[in-house]
C-alpha atoms as a PDB file:
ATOM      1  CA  UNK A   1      92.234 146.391 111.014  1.00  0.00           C
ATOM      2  CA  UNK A   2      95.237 145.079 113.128  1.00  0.00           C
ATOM      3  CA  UNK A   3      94.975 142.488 115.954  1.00  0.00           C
ATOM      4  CA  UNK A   4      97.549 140.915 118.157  1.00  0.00           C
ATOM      5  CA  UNK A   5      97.541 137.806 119.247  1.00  0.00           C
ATOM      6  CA  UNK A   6      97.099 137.104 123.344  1.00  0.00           C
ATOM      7  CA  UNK A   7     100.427 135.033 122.585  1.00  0.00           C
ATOM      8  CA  UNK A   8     101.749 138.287 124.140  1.00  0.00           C
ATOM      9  CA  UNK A   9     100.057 137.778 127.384  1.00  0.00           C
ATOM     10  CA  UNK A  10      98.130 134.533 127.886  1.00  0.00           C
ATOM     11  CA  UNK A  11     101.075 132.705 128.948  1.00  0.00           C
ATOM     12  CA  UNK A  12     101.832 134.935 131.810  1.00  0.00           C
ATOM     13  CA  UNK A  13      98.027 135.207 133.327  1.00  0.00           C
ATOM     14  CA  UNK A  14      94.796 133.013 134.199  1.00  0.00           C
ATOM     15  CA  UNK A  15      93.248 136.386 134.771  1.00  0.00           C
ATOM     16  CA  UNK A  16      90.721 137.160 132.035  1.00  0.00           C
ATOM     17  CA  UNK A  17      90.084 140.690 133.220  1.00  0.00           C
ATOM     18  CA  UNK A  18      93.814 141.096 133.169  1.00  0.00           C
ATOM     19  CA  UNK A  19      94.894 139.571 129.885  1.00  0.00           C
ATOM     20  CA  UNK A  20      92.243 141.629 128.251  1.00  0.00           C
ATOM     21  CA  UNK A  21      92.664 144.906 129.845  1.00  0.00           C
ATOM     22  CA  UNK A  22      97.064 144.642 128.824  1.00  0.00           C
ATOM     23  CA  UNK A  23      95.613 144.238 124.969  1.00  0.00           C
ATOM     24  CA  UNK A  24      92.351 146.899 125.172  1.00  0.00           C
ATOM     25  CA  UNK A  25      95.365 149.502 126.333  1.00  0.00           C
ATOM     26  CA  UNK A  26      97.760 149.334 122.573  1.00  0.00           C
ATOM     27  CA  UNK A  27      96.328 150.833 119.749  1.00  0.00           C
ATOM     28  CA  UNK A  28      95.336 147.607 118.007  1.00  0.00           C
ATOM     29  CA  UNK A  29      91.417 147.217 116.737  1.00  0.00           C
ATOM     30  CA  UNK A  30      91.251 143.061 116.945  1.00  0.00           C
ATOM     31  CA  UNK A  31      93.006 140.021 118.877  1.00  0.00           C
ATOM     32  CA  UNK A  32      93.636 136.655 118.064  1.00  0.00           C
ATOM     33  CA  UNK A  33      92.424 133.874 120.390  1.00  0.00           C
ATOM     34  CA  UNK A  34      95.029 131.049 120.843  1.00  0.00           C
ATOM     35  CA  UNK A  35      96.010 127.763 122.935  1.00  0.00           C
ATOM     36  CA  UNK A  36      97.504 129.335 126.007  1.00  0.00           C
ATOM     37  CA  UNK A  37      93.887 129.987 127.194  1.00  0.00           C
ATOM     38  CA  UNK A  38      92.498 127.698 129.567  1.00  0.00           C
ATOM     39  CA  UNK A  39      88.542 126.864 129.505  1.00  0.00           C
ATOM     40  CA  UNK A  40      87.910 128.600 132.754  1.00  0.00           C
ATOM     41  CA  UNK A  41      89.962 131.718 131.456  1.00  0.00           C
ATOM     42  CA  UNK A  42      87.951 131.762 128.805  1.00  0.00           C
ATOM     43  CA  UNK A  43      84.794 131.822 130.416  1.00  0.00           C
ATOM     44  CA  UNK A  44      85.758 134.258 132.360  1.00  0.00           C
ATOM     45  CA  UNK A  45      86.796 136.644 129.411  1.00  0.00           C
ATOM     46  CA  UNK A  46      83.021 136.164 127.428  1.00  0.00           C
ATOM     47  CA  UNK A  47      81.501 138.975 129.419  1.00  0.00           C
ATOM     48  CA  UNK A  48      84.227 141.605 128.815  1.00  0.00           C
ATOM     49  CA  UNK A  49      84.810 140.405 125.462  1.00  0.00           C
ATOM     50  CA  UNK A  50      81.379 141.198 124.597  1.00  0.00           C
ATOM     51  CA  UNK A  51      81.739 144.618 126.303  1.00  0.00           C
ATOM     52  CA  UNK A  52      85.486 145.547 124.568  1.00  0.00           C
ATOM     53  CA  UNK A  53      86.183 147.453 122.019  1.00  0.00           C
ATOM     54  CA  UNK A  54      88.341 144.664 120.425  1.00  0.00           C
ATOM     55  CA  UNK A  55      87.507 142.328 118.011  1.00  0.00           C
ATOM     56  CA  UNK A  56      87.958 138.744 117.460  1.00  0.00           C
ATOM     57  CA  UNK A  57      89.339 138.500 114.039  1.00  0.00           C
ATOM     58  CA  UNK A  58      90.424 135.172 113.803  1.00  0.00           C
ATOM     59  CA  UNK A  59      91.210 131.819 116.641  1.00  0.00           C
ATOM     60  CA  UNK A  60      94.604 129.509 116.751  1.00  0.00           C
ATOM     61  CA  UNK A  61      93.282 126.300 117.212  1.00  0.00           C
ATOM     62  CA  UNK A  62      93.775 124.291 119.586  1.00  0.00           C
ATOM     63  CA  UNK A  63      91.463 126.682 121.705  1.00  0.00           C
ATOM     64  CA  UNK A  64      90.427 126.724 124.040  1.00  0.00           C
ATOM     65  CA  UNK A  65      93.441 125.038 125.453  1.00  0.00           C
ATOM     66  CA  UNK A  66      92.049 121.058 126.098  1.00  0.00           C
ATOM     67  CA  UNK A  67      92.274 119.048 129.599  1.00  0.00           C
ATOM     68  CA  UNK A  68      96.005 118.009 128.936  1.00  0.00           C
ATOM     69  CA  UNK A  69      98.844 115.978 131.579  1.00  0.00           C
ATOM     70  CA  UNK A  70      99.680 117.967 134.151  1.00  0.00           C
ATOM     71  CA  UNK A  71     103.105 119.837 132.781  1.00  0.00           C
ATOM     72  CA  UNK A  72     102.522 119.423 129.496  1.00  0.00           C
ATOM     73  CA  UNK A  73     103.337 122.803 127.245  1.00  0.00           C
ATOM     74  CA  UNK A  74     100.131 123.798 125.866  1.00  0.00           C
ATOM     75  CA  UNK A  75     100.607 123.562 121.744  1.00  0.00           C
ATOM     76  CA  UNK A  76      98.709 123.714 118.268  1.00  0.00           C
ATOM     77  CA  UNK A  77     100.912 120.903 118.124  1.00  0.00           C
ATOM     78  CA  UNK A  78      99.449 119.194 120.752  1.00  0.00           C
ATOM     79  CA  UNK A  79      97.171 116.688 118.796  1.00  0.00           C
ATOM     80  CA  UNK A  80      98.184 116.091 115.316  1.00  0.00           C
ATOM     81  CA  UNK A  81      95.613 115.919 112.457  1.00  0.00           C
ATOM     82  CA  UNK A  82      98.388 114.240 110.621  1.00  0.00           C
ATOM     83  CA  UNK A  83      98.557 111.439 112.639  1.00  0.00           C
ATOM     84  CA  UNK A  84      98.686 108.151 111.827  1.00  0.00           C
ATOM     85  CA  UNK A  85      97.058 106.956 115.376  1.00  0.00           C
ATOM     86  CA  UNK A  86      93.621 107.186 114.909  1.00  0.00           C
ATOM     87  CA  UNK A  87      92.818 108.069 118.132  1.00  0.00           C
ATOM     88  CA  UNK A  88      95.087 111.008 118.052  1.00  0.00           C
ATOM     89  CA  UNK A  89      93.946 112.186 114.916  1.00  0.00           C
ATOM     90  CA  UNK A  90      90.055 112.046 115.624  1.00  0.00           C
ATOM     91  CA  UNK A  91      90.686 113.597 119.246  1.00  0.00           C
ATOM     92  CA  UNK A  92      92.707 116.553 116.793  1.00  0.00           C
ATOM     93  CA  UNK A  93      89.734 116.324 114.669  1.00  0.00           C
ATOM     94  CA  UNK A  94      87.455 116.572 117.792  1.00  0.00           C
ATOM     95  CA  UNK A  95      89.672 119.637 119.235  1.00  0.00           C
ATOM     96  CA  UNK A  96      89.574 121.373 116.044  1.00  0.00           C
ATOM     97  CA  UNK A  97      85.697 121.239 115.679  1.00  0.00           C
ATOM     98  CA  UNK A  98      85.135 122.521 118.741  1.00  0.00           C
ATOM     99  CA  UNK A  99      87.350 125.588 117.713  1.00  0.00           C
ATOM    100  CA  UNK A 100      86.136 126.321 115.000  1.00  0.00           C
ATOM    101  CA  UNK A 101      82.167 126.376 117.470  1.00  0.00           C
ATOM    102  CA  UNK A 102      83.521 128.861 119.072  1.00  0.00           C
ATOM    103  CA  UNK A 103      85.282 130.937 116.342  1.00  0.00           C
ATOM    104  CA  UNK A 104      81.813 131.263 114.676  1.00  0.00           C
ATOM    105  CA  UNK A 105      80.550 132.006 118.379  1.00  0.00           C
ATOM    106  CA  UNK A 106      83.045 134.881 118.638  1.00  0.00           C
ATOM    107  CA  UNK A 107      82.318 136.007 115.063  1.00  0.00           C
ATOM    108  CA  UNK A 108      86.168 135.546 114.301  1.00  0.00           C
ATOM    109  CA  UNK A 109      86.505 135.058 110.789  1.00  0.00           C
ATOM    110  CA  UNK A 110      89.353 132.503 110.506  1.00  0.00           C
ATOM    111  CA  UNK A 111      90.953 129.549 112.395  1.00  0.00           C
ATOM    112  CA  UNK A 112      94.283 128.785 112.017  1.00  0.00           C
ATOM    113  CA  UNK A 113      95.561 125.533 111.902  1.00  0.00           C
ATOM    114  CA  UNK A 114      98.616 123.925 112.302  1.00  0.00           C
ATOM    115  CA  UNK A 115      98.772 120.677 110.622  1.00  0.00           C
ATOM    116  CA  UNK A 116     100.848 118.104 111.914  1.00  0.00           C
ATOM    117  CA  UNK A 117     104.308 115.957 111.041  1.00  0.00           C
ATOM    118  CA  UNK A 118     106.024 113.847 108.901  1.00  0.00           C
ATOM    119  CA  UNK A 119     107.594 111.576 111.541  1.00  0.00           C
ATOM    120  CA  UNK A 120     111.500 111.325 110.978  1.00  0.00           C
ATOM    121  CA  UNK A 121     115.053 111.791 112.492  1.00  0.00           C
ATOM    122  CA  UNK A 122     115.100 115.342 112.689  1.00  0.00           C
ATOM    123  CA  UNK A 123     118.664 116.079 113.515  1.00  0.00           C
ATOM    124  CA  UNK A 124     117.843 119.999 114.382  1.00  0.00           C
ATOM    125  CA  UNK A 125     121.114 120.579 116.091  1.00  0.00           C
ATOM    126  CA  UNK A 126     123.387 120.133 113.087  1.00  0.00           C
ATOM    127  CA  UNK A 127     120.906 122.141 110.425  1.00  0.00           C
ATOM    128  CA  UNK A 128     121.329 124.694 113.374  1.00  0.00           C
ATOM    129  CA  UNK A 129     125.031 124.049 113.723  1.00  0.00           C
ATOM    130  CA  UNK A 130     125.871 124.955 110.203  1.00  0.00           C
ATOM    131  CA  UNK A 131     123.407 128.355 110.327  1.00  0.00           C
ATOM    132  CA  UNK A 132     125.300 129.295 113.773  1.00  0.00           C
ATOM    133  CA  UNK A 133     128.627 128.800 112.394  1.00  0.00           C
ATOM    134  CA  UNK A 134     128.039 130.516 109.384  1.00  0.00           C
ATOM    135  CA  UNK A 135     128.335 127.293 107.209  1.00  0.00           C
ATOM    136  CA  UNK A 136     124.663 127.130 105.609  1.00  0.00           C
ATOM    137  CA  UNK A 137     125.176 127.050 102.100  1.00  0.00           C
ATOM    138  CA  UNK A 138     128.997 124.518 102.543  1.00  0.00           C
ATOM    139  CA  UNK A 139     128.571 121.617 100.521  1.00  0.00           C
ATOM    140  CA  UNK A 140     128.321 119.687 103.852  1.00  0.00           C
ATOM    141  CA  UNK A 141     125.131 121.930 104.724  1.00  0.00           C
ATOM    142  CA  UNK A 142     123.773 121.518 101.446  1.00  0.00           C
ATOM    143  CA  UNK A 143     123.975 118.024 101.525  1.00  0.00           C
ATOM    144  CA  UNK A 144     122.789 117.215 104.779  1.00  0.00           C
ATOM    145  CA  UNK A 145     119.818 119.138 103.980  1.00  0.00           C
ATOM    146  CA  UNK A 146     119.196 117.359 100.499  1.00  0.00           C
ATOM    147  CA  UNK A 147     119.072 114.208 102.617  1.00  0.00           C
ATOM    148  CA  UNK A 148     116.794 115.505 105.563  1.00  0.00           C
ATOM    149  CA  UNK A 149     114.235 116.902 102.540  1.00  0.00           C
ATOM    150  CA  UNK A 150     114.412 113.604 100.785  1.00  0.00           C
ATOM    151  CA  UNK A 151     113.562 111.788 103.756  1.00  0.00           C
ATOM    152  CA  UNK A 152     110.945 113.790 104.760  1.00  0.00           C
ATOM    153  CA  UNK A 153     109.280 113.023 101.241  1.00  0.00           C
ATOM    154  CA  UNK A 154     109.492 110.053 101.122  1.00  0.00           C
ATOM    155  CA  UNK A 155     107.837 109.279 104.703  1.00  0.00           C
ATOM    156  CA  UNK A 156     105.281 111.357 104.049  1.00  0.00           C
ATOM    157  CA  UNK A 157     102.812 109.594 102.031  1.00  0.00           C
ATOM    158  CA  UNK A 158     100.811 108.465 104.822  1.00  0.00           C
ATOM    159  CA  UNK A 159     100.846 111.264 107.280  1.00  0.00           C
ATOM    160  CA  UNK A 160      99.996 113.368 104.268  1.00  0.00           C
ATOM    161  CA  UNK A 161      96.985 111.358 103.820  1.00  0.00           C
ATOM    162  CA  UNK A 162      95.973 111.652 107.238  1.00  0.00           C
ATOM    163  CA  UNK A 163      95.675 114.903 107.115  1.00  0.00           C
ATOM    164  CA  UNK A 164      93.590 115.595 103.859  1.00  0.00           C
ATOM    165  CA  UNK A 165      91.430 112.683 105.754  1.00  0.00           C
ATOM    166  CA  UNK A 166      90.711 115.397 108.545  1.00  0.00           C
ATOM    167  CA  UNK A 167      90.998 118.719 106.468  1.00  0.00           C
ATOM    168  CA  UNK A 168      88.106 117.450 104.508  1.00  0.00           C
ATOM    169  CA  UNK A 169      86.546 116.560 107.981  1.00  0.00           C
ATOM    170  CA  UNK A 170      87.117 120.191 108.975  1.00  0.00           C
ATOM    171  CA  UNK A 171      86.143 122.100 106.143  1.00  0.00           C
ATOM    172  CA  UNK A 172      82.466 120.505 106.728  1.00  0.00           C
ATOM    173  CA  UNK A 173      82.242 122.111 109.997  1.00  0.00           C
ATOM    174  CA  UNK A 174      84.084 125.451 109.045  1.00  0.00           C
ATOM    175  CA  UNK A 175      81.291 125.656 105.826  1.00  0.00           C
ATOM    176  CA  UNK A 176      78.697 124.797 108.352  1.00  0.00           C
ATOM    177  CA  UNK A 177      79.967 127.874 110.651  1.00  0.00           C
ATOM    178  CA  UNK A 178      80.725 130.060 107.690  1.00  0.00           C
ATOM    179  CA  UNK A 179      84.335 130.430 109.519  1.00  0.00           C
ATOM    180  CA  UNK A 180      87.863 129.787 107.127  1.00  0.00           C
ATOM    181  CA  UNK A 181      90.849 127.301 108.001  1.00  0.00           C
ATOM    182  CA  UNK A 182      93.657 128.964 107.557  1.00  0.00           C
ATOM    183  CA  UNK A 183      96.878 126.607 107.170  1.00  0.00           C
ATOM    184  CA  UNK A 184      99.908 127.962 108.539  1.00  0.00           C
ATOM    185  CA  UNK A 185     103.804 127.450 107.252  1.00  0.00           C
ATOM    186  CA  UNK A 186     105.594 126.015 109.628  1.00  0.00           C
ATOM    187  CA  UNK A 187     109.063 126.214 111.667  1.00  0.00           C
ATOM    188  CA  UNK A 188     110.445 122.845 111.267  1.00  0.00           C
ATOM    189  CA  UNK A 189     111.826 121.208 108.272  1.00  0.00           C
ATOM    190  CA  UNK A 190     109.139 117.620 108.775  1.00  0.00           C
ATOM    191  CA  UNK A 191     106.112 119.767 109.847  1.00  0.00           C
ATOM    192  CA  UNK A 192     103.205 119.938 107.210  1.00  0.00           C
ATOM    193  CA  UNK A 193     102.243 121.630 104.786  1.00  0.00           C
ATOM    194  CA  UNK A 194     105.176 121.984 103.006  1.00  0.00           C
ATOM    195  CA  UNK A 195     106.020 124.450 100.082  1.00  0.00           C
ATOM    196  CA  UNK A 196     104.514 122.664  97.263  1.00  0.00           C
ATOM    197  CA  UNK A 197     101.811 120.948  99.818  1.00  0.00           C
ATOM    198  CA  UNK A 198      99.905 123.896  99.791  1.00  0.00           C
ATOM    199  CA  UNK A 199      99.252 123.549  96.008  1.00  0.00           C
ATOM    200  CA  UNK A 200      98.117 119.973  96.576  1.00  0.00           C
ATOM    201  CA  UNK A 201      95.843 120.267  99.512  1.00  0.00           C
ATOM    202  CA  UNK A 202      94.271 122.986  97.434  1.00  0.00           C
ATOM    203  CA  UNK A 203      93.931 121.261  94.079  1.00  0.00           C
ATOM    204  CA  UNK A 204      92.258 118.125  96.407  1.00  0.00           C
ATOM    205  CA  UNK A 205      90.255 120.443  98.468  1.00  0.00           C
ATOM    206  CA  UNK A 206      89.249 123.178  95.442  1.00  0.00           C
ATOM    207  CA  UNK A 207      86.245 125.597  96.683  1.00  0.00           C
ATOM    208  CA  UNK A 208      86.524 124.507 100.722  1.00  0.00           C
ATOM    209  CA  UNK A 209      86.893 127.377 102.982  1.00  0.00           C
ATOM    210  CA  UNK A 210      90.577 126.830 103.647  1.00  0.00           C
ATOM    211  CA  UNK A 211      93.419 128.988 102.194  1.00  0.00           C
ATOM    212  CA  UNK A 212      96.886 130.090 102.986  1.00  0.00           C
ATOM    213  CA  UNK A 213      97.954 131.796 106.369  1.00  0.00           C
ATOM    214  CA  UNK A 214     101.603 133.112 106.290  1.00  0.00           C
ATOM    215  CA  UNK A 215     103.912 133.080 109.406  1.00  0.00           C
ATOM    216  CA  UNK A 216     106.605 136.061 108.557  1.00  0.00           C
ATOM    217  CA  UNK A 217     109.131 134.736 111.472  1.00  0.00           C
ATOM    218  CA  UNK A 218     108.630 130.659 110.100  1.00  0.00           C
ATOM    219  CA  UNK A 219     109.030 132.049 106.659  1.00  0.00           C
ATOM    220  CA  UNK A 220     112.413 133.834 106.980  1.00  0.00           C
ATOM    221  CA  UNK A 221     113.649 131.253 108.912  1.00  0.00           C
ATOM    222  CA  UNK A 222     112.918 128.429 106.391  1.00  0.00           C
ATOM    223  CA  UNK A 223     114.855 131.055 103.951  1.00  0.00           C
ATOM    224  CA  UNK A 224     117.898 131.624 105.996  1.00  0.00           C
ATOM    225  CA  UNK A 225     118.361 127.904 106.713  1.00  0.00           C
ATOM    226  CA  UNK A 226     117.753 127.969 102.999  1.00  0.00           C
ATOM    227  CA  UNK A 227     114.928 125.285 103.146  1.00  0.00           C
ATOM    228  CA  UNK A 228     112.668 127.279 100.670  1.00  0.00           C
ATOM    229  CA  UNK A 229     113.207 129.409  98.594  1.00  0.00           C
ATOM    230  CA  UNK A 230     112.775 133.655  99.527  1.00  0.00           C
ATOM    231  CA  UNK A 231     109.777 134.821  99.122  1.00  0.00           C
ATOM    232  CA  UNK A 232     108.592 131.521  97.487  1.00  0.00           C
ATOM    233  CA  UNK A 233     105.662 130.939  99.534  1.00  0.00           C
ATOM    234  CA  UNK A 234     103.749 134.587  99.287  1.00  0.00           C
ATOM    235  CA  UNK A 235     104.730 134.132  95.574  1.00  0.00           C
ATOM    236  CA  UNK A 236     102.809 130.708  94.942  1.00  0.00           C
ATOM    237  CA  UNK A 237     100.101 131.204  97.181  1.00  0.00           C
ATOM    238  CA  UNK A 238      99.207 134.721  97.674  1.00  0.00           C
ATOM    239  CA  UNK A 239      95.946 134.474  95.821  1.00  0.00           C
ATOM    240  CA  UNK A 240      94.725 132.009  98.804  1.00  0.00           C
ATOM    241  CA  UNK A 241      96.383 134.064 101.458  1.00  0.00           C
ATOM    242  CA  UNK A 242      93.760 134.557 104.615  1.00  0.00           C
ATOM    243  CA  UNK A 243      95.800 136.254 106.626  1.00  0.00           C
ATOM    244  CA  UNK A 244      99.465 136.876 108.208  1.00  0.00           C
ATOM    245  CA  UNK A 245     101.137 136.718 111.250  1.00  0.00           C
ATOM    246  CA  UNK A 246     103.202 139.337 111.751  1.00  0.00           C
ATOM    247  CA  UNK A 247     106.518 138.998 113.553  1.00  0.00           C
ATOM    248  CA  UNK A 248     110.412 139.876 113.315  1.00  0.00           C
ATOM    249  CA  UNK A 249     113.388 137.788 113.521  1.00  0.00           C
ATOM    250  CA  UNK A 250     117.118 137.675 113.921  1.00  0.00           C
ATOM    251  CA  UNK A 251     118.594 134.286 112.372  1.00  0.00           C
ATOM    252  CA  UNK A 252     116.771 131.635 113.979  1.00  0.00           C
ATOM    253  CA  UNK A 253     114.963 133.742 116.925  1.00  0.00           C
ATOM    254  CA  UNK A 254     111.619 134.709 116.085  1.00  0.00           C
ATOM    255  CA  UNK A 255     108.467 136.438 117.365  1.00  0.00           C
ATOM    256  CA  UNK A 256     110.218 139.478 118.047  1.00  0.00           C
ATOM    257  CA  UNK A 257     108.185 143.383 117.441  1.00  0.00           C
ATOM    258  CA  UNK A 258     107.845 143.750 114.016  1.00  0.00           C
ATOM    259  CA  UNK A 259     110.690 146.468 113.108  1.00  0.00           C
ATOM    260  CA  UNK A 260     113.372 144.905 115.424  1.00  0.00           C
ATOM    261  CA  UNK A 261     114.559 142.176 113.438  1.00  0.00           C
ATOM    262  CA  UNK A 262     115.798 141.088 109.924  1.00  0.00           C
ATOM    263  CA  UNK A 263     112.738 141.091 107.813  1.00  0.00           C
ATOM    264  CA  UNK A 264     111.511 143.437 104.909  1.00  0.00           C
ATOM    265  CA  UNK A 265     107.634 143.854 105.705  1.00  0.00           C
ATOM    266  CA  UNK A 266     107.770 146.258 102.796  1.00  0.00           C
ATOM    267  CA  UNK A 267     108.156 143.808 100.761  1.00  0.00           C
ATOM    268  CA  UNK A 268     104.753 141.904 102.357  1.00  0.00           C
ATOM    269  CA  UNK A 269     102.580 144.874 101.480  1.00  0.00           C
ATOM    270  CA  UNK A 270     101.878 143.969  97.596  1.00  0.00           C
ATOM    271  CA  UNK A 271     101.087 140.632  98.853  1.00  0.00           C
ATOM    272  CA  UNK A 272      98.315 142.010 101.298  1.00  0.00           C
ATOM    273  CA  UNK A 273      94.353 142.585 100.519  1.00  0.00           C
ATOM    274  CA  UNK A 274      92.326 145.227 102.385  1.00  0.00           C
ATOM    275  CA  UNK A 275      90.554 141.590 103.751  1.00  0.00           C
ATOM    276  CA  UNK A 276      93.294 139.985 104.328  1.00  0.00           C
ATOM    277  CA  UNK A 277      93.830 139.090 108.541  1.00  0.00           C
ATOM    278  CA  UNK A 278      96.716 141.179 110.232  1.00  0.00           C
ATOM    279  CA  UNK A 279      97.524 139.983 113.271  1.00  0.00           C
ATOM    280  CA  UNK A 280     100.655 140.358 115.253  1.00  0.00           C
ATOM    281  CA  UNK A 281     101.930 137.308 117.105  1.00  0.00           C
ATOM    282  CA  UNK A 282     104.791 138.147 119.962  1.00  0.00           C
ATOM    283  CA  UNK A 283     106.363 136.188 122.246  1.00  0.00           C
ATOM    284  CA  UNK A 284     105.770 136.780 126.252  1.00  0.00           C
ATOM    285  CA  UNK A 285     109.494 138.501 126.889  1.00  0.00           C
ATOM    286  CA  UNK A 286     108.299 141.306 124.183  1.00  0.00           C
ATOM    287  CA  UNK A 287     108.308 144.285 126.261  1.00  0.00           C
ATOM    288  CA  UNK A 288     105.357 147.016 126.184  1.00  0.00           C
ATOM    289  CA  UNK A 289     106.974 149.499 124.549  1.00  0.00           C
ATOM    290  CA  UNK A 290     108.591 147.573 122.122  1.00  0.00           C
ATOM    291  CA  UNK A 291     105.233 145.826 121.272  1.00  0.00           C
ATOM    292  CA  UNK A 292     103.640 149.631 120.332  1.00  0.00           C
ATOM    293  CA  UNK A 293     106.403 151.031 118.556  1.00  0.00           C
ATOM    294  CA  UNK A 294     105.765 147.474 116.721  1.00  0.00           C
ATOM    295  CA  UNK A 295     102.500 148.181 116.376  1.00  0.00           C
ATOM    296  CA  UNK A 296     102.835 151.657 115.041  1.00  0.00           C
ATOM    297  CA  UNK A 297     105.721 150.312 112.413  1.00  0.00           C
ATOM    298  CA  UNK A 298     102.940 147.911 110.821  1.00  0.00           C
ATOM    299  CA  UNK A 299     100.926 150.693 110.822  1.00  0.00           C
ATOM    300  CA  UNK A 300     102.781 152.962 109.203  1.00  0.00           C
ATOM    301  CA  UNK A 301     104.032 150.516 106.055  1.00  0.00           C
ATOM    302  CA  UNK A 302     100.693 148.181 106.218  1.00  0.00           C
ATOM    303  CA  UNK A 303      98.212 150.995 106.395  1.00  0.00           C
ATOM    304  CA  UNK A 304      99.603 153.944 104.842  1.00  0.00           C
END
């Protein structure tokens, strides 16, 4: 089965009808639920849902989308279960929950998470600098990123804590609802999990429903700014692999249509159970077309 994600849409509509009706139309069996969807759109879209064709496979937590500031840029990000604020943290924990209620509601089989931050000087614009100007693997690049890792290890003790403190929260309520967290690599350099996180949080949290959710956009760009290893991540962790996003990139720009970018999804397909979760995740400026011919490219390497 292949889903897409209403990343596509749900950022351009309120209009449940609508939003589902521009997904029912591509030749895609399941969706993926995510944190552009307000309440109200949501209750709007639990009749039809019932009625369409389409699946829920899996739900991108924060969902649906909480009572946040007026202006604020609805995020998985938004709360982080990393935090060190307890009031943030339990208010992620609180968030998450309620996902996860309605995941097993929707009979999706997965949530995925993203898991918060090690707080830090990020210092974006020069990592960027050095990709932009061809100078990522100078001994100035190099360096600079040596110093950005080490500093993000050694601040992350805490935050690191935090976040097994809600994970183990979580995976009460996702055994309760029979529903899997699915931890996502991440864009940025001081977001958790890291590479060798994963192993940890696993080892500490052995037999919980959790496992591994790869991002193919976050994943090629952590290689081309050469902040993990290629293919490293599939490698260590495909045995607890969930499920995938699926998107394409072009240096730093991702969540393109899968076949219009830089990355071998060949090389995913070894990697990939007949279980495992296939969703495609697009940005809004994705146009129609592009998104089937996307489709139909998964298709024809992921399913053939």
């Amino acid at each position: 089965m292949l889903a897409l994600s209403t990343s596509w849409k749900s950022a351009k509509t309120t209009d449940a009808r609508a939003l589902l009706q521009s997904l029912e139309r591509l030749p895609i069996s399941g969706i993926e639920l995510e944190y552009r969807i307000s309440e109200a759109t949501f209750q709007q879209m639990r009749k039809p849902l019932a009625k369409s064709r389409l699946k829920v496979v899996s739900v991108h937590n924060f969902f649906p989308k909480p009572a946040i500031p007026p202006g604020a840029r609805a995020s998985g990000d938004f709360s982080l279960l990393s935090s060190l604020d307890k009031h943030e943290r339990r208010r992620a924990v609180r968030w998450t929950q309620k996902t996860i209620e309605h995941a097993a509601g929707l009979g999706a089989q997965a949530v995925v998470l993203h898991c918060g931050r090690v707080e830090m000087e990020r210092e974006l614009s020069e990592l960027y600098h050095f990709f932009k100007s061809d100078q990522i693997y100078s001994r100035a690049a190099q360096t600079f990123i040596k110093k950005k890792l080490k500093q993000r290890d050694t601040n992350k003790g805490k935050f690191f804590e935090s976040l097994l403190y809600s994970l183990d929260a979580l995976c009460r309520q996702a055994e309760k609802h029979n529903v899997l967290l699915g931890l996502e690599n991440r864009f940025h350099y001081d977001e958790l999990p890291t590479l060798n996180d994963f192993e940890l949080i696993f080892a500490e949290l052995d037999g919980a429903p959790l496992g591994y959710w790869h991002d193919t956009g976050h994943a090629h760009v952590n290689e081309q700014l050469t902040l993990v290893p290629a293919g490293s991540l599939l490698r260590n962790y495909a045995d607890k692999l969930i499920g995938v996003h699926l998107h394409d990139a072009i240096g730093l720009e991702d969540h393109l249509a899968p076949g219009t970018g830089e990355i071998d999804f060949h090389g995913l397909k070894s990697y990939l159970k007949s279980g495992t979760l296939k969703v495609i995740e697009l940005k809004p400026q994705v146009a129609e077309s592009d998104v089937i011919q996307g489709i139909h490219f998964i298709q024809e390497i992921l399913f053939i």
